[in-house]
PDB file of N, CA and C in Angstrom:
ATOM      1  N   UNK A   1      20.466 -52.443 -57.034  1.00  0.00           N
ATOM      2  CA  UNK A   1      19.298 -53.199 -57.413  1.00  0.00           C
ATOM      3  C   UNK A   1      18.273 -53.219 -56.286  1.00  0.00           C
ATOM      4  N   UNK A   2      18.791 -53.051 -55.104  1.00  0.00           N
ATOM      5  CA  UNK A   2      17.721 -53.480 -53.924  1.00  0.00           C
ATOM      6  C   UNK A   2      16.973 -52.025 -53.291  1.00  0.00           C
ATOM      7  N   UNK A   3      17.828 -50.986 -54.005  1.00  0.00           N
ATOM      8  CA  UNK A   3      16.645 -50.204 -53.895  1.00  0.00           C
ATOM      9  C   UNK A   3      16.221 -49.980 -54.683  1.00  0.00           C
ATOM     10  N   UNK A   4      15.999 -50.281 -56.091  1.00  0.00           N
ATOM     11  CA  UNK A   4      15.380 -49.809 -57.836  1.00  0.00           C
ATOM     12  C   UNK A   4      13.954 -50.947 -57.417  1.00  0.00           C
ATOM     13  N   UNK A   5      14.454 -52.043 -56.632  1.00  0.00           N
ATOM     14  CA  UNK A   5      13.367 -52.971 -56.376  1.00  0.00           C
ATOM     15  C   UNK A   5      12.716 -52.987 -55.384  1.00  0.00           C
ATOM     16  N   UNK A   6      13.449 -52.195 -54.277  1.00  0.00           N
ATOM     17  CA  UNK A   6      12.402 -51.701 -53.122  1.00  0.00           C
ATOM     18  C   UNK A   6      11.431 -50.195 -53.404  1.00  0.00           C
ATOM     19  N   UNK A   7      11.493 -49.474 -54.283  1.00  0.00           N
ATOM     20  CA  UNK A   7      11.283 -48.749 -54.989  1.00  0.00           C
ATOM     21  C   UNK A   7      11.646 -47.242 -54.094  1.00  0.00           C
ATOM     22  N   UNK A   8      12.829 -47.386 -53.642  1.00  0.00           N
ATOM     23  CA  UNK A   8      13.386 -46.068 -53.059  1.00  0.00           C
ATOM     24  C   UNK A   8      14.484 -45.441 -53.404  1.00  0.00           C
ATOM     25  N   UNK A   9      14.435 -45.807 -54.456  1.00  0.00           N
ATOM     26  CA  UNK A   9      15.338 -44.588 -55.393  1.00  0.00           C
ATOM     27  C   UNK A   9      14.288 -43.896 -57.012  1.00  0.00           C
ATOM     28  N   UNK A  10      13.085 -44.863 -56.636  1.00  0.00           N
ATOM     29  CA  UNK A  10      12.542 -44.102 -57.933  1.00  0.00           C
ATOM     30  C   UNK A  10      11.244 -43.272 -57.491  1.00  0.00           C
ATOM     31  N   UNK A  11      11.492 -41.935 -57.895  1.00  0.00           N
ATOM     32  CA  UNK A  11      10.763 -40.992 -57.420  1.00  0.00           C
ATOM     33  C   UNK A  11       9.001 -41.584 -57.517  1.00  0.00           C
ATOM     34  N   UNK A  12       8.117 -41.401 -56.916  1.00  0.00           N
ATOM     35  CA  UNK A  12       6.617 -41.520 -56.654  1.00  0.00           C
ATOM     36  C   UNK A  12       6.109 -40.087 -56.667  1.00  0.00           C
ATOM     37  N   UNK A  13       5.276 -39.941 -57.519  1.00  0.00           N
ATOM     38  CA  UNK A  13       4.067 -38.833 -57.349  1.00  0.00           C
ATOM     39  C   UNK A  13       3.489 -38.619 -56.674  1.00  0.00           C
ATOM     40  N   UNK A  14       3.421 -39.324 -55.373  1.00  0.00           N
ATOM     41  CA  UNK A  14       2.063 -39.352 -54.547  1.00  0.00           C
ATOM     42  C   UNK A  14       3.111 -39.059 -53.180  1.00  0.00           C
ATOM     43  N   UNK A  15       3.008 -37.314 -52.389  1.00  0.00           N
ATOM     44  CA  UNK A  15       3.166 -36.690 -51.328  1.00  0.00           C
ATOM     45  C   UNK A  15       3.328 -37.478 -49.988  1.00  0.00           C
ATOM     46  N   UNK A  16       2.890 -38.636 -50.309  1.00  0.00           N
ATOM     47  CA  UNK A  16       2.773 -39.440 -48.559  1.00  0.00           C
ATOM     48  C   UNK A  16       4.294 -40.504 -48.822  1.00  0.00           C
ATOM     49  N   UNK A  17       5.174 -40.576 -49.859  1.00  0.00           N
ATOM     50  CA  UNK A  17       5.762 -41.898 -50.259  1.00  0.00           C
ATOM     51  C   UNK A  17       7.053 -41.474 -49.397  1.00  0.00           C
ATOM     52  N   UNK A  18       7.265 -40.644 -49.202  1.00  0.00           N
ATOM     53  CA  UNK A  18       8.522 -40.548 -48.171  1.00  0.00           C
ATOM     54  C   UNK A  18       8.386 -40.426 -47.053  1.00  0.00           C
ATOM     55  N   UNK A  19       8.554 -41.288 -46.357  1.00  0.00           N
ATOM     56  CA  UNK A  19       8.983 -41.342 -44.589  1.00  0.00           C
ATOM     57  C   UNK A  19       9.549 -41.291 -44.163  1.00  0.00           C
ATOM     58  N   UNK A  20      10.222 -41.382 -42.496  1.00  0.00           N
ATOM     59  CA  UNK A  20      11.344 -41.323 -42.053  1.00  0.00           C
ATOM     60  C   UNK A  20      12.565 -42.015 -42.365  1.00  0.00           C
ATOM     61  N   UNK A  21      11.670 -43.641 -42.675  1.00  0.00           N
ATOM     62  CA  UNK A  21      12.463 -44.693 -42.629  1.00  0.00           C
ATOM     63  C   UNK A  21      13.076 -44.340 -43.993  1.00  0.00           C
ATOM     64  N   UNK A  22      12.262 -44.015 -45.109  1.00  0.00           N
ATOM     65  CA  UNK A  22      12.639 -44.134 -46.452  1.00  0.00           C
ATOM     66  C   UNK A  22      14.131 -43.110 -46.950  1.00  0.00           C
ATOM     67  N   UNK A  23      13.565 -41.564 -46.031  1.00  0.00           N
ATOM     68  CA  UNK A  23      14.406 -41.121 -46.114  1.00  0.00           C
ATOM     69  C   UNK A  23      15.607 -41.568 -45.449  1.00  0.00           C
ATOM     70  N   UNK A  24      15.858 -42.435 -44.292  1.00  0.00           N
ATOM     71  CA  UNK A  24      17.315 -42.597 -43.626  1.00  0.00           C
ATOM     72  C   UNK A  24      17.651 -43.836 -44.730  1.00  0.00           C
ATOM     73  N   UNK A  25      17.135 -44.530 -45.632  1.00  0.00           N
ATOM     74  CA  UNK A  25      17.298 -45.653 -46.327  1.00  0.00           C
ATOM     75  C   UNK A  25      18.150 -44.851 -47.662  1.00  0.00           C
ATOM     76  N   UNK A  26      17.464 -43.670 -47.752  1.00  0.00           N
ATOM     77  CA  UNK A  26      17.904 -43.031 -48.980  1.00  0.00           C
ATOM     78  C   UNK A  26      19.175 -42.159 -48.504  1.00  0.00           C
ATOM     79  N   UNK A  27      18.924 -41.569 -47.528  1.00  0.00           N
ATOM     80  CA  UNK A  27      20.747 -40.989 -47.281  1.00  0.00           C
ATOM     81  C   UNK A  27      21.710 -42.198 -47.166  1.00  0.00           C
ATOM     82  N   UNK A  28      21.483 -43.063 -46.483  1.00  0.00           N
ATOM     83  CA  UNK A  28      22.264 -44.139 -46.470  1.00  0.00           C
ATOM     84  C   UNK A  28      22.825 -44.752 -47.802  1.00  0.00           C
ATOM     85  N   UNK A  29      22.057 -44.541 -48.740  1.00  0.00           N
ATOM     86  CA  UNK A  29      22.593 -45.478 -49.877  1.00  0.00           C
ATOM     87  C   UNK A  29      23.374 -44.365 -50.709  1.00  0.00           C
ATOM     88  N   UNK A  30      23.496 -42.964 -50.376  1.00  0.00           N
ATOM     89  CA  UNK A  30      23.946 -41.962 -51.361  1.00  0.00           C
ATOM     90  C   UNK A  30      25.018 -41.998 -50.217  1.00  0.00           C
ATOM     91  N   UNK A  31      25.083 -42.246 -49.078  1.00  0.00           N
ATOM     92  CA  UNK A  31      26.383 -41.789 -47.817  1.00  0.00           C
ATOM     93  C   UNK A  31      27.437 -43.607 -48.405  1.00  0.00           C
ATOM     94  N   UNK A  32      26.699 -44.430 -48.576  1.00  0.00           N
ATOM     95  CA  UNK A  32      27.510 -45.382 -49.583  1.00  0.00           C
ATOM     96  C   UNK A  32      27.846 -45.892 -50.173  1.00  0.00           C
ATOM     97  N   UNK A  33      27.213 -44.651 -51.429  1.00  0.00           N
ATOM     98  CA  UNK A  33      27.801 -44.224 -52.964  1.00  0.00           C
ATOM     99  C   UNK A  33      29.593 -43.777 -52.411  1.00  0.00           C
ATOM    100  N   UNK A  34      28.962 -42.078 -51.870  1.00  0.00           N
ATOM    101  CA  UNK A  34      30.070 -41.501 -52.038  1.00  0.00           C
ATOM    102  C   UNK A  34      31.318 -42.258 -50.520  1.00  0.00           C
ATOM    103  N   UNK A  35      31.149 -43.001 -49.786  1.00  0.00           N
ATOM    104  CA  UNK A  35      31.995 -43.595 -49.006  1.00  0.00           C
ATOM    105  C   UNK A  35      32.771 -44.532 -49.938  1.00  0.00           C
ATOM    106  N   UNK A  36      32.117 -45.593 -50.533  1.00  0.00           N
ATOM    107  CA  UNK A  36      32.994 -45.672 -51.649  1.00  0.00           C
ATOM    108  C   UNK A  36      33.933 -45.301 -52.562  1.00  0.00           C
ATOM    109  N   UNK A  37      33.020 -44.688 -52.965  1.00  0.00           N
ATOM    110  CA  UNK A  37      33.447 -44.089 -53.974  1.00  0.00           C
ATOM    111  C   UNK A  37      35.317 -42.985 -53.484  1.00  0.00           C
ATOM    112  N   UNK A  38      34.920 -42.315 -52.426  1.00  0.00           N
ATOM    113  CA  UNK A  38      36.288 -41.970 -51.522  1.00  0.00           C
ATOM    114  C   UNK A  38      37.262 -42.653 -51.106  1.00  0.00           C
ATOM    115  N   UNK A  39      36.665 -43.753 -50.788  1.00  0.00           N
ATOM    116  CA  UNK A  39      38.110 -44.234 -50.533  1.00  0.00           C
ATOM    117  C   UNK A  39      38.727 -45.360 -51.334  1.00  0.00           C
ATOM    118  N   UNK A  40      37.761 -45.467 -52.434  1.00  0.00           N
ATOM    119  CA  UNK A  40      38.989 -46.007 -54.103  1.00  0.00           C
ATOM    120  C   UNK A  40      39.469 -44.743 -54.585  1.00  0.00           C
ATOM    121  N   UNK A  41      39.423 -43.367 -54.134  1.00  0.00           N
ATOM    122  CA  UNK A  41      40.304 -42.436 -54.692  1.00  0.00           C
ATOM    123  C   UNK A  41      41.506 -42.328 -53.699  1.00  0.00           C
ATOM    124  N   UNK A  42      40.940 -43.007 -52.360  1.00  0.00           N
ATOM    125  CA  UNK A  42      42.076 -42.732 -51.560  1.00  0.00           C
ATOM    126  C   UNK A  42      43.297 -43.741 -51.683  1.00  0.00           C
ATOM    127  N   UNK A  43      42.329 -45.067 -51.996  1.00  0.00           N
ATOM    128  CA  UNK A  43      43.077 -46.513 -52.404  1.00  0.00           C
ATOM    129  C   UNK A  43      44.175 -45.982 -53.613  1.00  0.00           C
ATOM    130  N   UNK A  44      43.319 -45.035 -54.862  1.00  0.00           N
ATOM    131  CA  UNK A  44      43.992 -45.094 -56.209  1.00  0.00           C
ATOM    132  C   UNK A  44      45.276 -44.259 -56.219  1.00  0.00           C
ATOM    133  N   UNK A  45      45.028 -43.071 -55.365  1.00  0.00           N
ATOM    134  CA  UNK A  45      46.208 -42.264 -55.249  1.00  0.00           C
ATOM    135  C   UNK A  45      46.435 -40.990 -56.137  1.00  0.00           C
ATOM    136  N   UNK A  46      45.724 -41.105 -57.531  1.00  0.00           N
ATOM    137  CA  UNK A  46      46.109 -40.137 -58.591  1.00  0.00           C
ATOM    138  C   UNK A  46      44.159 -39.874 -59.356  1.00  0.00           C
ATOM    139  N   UNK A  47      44.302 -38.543 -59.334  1.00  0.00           N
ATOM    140  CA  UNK A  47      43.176 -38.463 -59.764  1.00  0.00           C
ATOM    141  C   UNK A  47      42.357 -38.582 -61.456  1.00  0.00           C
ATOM    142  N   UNK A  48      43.744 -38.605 -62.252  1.00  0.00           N
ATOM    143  CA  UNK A  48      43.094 -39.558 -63.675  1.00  0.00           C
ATOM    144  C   UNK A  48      42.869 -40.964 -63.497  1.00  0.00           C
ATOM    145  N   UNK A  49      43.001 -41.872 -62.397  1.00  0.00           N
ATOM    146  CA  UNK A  49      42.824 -43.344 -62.257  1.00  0.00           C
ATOM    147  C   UNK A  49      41.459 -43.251 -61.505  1.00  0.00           C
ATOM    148  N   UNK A  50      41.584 -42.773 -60.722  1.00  0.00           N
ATOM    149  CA  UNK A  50      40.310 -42.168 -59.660  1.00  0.00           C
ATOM    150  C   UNK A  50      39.110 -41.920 -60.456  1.00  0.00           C
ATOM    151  N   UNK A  51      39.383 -40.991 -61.518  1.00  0.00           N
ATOM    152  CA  UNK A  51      38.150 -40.907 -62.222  1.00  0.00           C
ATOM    153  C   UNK A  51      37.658 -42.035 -63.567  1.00  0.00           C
ATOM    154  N   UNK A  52      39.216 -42.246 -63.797  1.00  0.00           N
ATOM    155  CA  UNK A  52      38.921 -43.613 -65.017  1.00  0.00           C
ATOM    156  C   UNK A  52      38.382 -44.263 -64.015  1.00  0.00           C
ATOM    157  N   UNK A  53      38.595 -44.707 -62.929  1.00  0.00           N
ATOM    158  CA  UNK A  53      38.255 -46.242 -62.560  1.00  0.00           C
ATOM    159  C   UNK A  53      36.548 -45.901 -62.055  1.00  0.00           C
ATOM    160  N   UNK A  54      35.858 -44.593 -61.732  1.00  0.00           N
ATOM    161  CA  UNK A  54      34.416 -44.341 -61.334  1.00  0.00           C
ATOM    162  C   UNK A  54      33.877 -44.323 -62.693  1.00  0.00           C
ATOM    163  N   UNK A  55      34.373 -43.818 -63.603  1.00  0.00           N
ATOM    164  CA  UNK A  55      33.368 -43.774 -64.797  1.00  0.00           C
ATOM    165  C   UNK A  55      33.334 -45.324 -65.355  1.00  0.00           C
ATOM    166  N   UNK A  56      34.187 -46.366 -65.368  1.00  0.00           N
ATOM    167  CA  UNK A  56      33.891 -47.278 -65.751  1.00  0.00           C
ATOM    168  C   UNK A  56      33.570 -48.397 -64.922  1.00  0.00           C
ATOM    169  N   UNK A  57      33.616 -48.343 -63.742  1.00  0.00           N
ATOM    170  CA  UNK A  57      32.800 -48.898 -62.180  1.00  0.00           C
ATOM    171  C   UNK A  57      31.144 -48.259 -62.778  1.00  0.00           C
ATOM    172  N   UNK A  58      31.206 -47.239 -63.022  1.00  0.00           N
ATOM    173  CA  UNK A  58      29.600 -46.427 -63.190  1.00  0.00           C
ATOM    174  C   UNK A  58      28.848 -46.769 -64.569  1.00  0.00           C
ATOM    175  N   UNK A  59      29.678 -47.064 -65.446  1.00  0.00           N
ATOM    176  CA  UNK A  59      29.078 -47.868 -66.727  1.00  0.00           C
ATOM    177  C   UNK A  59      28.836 -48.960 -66.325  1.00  0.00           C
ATOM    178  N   UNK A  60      29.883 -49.862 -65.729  1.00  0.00           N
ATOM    179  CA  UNK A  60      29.511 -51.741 -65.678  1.00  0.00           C
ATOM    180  C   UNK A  60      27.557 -51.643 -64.213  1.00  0.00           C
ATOM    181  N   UNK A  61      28.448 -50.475 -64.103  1.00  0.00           N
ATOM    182  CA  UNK A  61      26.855 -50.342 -62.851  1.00  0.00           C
ATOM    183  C   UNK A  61      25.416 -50.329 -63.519  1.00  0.00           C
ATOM    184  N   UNK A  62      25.390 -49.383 -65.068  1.00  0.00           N
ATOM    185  CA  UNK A  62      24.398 -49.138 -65.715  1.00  0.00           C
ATOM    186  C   UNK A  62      24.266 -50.240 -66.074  1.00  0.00           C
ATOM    187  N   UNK A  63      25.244 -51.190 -66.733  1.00  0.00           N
ATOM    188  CA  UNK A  63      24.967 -51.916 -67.748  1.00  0.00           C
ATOM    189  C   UNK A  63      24.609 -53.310 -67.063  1.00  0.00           C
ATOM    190  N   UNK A  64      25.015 -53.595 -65.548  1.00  0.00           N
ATOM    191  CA  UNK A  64      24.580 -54.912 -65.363  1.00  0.00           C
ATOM    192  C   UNK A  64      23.182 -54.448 -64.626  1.00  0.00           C
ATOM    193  N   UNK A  65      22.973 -53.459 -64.173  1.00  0.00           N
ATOM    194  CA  UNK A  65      21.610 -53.124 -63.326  1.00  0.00           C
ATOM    195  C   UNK A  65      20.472 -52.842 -64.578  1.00  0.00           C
ATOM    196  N   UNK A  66      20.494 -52.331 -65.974  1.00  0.00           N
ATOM    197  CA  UNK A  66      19.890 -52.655 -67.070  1.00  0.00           C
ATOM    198  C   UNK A  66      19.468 -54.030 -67.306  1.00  0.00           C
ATOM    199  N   UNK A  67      20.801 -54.887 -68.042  1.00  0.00           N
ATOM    200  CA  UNK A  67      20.815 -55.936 -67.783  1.00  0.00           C
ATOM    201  C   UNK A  67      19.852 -56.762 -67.106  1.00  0.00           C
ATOM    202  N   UNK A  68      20.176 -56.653 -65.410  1.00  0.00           N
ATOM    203  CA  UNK A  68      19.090 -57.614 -64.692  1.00  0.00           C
ATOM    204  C   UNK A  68      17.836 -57.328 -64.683  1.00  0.00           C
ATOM    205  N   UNK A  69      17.221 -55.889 -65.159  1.00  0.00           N
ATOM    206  CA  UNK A  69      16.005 -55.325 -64.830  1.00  0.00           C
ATOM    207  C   UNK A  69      15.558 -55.821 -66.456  1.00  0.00           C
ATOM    208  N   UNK A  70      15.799 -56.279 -67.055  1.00  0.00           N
ATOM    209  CA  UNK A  70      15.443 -56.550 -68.255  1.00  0.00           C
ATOM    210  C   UNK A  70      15.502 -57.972 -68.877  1.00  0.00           C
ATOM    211  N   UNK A  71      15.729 -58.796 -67.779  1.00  0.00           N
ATOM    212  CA  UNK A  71      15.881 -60.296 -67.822  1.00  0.00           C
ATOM    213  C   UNK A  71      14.710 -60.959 -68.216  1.00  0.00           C
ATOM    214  N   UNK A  72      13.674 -60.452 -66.831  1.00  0.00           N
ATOM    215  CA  UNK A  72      12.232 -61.182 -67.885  1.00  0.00           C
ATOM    216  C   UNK A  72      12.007 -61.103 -69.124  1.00  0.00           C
ATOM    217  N   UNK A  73      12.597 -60.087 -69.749  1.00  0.00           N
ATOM    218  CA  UNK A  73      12.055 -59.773 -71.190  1.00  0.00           C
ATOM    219  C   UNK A  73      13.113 -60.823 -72.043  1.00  0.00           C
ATOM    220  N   UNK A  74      14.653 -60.795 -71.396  1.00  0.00           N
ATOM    221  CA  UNK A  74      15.549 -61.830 -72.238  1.00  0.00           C
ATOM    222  C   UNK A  74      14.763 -62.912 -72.234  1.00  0.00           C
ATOM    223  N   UNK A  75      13.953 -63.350 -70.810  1.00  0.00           N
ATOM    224  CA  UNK A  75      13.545 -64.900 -70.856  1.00  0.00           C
ATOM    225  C   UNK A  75      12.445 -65.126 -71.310  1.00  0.00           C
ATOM    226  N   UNK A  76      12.137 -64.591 -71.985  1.00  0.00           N
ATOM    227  CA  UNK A  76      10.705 -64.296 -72.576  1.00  0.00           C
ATOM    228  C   UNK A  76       9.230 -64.687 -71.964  1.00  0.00           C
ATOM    229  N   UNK A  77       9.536 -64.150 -70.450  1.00  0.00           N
ATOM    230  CA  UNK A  77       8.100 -64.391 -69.620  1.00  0.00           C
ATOM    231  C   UNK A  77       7.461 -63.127 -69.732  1.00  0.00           C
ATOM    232  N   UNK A  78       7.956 -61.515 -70.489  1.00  0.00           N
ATOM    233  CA  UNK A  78       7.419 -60.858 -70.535  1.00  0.00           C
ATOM    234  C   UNK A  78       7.185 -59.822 -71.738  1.00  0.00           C
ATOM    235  N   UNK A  79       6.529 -59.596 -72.486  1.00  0.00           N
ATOM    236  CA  UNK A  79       7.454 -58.329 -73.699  1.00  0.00           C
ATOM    237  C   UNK A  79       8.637 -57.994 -73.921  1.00  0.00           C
ATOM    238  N   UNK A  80       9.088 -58.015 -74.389  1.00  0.00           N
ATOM    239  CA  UNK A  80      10.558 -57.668 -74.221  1.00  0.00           C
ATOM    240  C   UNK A  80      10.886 -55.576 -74.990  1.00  0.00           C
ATOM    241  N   UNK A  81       9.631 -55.565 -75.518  1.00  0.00           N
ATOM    242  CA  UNK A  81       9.682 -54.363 -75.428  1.00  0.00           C
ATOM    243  C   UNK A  81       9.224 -53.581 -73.835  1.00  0.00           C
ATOM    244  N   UNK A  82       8.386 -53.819 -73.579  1.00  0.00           N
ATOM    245  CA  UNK A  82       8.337 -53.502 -72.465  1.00  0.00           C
ATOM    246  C   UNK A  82       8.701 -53.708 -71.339  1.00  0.00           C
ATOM    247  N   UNK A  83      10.256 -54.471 -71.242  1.00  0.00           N
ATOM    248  CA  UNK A  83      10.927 -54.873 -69.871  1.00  0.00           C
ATOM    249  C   UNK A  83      11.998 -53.615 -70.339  1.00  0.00           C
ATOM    250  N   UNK A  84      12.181 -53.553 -71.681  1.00  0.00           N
ATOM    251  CA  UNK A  84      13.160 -52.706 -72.330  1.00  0.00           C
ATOM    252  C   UNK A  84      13.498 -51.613 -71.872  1.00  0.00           C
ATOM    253  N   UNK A  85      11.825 -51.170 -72.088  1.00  0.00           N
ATOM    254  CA  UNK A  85      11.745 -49.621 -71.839  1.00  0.00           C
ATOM    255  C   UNK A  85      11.494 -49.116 -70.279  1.00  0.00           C
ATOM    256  N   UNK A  86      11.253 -50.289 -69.693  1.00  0.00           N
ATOM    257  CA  UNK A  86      11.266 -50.617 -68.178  1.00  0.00           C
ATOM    258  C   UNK A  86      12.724 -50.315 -67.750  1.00  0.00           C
ATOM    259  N   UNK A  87      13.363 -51.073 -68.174  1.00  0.00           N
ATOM    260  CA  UNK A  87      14.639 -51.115 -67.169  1.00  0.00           C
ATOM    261  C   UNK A  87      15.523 -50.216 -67.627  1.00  0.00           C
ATOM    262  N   UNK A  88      15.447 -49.163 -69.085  1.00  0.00           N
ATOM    263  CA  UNK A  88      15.846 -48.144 -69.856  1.00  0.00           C
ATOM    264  C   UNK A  88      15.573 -46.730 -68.289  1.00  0.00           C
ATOM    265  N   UNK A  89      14.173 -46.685 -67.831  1.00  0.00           N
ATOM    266  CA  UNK A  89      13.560 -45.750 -67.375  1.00  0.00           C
ATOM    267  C   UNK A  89      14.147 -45.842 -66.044  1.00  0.00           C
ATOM    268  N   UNK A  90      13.877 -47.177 -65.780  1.00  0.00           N
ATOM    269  CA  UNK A  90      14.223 -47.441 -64.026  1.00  0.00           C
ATOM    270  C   UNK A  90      15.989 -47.190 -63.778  1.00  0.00           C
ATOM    271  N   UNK A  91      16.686 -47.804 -64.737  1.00  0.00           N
ATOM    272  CA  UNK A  91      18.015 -47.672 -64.479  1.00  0.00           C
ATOM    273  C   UNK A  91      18.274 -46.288 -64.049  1.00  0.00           C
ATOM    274  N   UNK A  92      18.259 -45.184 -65.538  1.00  0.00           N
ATOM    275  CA  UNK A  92      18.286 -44.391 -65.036  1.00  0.00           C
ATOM    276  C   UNK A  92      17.351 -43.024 -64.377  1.00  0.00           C
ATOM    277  N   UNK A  93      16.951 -43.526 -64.425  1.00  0.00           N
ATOM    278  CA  UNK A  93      15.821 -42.267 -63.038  1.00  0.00           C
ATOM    279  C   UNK A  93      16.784 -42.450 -61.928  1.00  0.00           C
ATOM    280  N   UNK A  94      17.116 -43.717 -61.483  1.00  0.00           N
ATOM    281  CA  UNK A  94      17.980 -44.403 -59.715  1.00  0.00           C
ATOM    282  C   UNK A  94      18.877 -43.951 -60.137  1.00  0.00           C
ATOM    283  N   UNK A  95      19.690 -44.270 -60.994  1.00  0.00           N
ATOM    284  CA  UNK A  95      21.456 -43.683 -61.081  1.00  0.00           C
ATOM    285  C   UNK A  95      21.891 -42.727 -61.647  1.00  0.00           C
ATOM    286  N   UNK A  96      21.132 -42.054 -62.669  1.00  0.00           N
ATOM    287  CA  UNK A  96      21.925 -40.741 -63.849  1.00  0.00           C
ATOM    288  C   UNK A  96      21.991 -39.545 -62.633  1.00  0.00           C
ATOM    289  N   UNK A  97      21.314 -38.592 -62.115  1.00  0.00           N
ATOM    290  CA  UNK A  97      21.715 -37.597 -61.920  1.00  0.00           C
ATOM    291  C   UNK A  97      22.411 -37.732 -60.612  1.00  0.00           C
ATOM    292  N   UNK A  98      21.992 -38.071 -59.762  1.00  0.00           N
ATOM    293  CA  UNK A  98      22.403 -37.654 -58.132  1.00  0.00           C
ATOM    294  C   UNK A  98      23.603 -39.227 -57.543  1.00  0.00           C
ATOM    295  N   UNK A  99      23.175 -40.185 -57.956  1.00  0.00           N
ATOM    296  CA  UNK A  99      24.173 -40.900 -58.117  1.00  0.00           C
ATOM    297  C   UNK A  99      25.649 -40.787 -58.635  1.00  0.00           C
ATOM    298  N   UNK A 100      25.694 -40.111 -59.611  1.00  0.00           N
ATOM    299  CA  UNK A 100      26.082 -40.053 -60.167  1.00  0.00           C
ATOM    300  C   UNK A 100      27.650 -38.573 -60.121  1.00  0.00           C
ATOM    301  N   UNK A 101      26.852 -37.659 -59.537  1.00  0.00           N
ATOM    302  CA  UNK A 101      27.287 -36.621 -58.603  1.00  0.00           C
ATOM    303  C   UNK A 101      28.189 -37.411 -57.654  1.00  0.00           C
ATOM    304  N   UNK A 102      27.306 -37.642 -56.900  1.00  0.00           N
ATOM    305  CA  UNK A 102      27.860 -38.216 -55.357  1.00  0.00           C
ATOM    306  C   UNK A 102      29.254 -39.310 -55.634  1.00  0.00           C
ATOM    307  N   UNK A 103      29.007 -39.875 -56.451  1.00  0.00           N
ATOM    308  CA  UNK A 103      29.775 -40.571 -56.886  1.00  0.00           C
ATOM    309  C   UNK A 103      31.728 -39.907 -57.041  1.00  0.00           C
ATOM    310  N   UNK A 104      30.994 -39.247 -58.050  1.00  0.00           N
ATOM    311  CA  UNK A 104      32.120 -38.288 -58.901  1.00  0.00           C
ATOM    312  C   UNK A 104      32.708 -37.776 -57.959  1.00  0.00           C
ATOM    313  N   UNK A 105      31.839 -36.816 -57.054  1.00  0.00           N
ATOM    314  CA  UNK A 105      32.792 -35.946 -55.825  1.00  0.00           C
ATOM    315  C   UNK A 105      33.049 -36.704 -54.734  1.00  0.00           C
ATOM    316  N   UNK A 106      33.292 -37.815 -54.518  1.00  0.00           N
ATOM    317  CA  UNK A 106      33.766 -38.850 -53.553  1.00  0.00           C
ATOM    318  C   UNK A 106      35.001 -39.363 -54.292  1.00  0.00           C
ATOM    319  N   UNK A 107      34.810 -39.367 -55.363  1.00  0.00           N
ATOM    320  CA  UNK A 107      36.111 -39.816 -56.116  1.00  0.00           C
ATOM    321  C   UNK A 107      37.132 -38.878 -56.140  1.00  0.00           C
ATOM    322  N   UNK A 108      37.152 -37.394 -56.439  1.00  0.00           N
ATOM    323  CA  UNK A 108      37.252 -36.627 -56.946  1.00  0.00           C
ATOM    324  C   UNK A 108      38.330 -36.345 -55.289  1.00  0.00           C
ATOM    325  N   UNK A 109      37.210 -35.962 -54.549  1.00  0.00           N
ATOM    326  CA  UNK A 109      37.986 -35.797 -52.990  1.00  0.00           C
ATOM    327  C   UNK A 109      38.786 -36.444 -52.403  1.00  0.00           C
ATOM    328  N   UNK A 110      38.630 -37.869 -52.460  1.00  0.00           N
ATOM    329  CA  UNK A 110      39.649 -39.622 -52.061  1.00  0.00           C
ATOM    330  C   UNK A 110      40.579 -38.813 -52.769  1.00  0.00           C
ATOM    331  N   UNK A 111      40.650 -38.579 -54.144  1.00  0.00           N
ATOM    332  CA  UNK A 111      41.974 -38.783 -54.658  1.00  0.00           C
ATOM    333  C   UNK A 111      42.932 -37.251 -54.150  1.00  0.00           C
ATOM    334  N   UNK A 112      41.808 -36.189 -54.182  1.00  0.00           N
ATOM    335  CA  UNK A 112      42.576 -35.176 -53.614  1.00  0.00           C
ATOM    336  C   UNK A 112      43.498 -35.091 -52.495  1.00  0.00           C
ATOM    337  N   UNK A 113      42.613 -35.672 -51.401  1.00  0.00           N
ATOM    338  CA  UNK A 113      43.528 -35.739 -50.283  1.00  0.00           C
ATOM    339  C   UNK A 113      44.202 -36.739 -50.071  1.00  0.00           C
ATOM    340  N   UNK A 114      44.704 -37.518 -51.451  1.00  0.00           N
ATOM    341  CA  UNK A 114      45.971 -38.564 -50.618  1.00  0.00           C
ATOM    342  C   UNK A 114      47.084 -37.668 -51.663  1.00  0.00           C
ATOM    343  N   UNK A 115      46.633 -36.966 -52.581  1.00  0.00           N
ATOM    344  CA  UNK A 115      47.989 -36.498 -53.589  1.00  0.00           C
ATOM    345  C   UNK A 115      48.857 -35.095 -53.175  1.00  0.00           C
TER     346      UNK A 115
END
């Protein structure tokens, strides 16, 4: 959430939006995706638990980071179509592709090297 709301996981059009800082903010948060994500495969031990337990760690992720990005609209301080399609876009732009990766092959590796 704190980077979907700092807005450094959602790509910008405009050539000047990445900096140094932004970029060490952005390896950092993909270095602990997949740090995580490694060592609950290392915690899990077997790699069908390893991956059950990331894909549904990675749903409750979509669904409560949806969820909160779409609250104004539950509380009705804003459209609720348009918090909808807000937090539809924002969720995943930040988490579907590269998250999502990083994720998987941190899991994928934890579990390799403890079996």
């Amino acid at each position: 959430m704190t980077g979907i709301t700092n807005a450094l996981l959602i790509p910008h059009r405009g050539a000047a939006f990445f900096t140094a800082e932004t970029d060490i903010l952005f390896a950092a948060y993909y270095a602990a995706v997949f740090g995580v994500s490694l060592l609950s495969g290392v915690v899990l031990r077997s790699l069908t638990l390893s991956l059950l337990g990331f894909f549904s760690a990675y749903m409750l992720c979509l669904l409560l980071t949806g969820l909160t990005l779409d609250l104004p609209g539950l509380a009705g301080l804003l459209p609720e179509t348009v918090t909808e399609q807000t937090a539809l876009v924002l969720t995943f732009t930040a988490l579907f592709p590269t998250a999502l990766l990083v994720g998987l092959v941190g899991a994928l590796l934890g579990a390799a090297s403890s079996e």
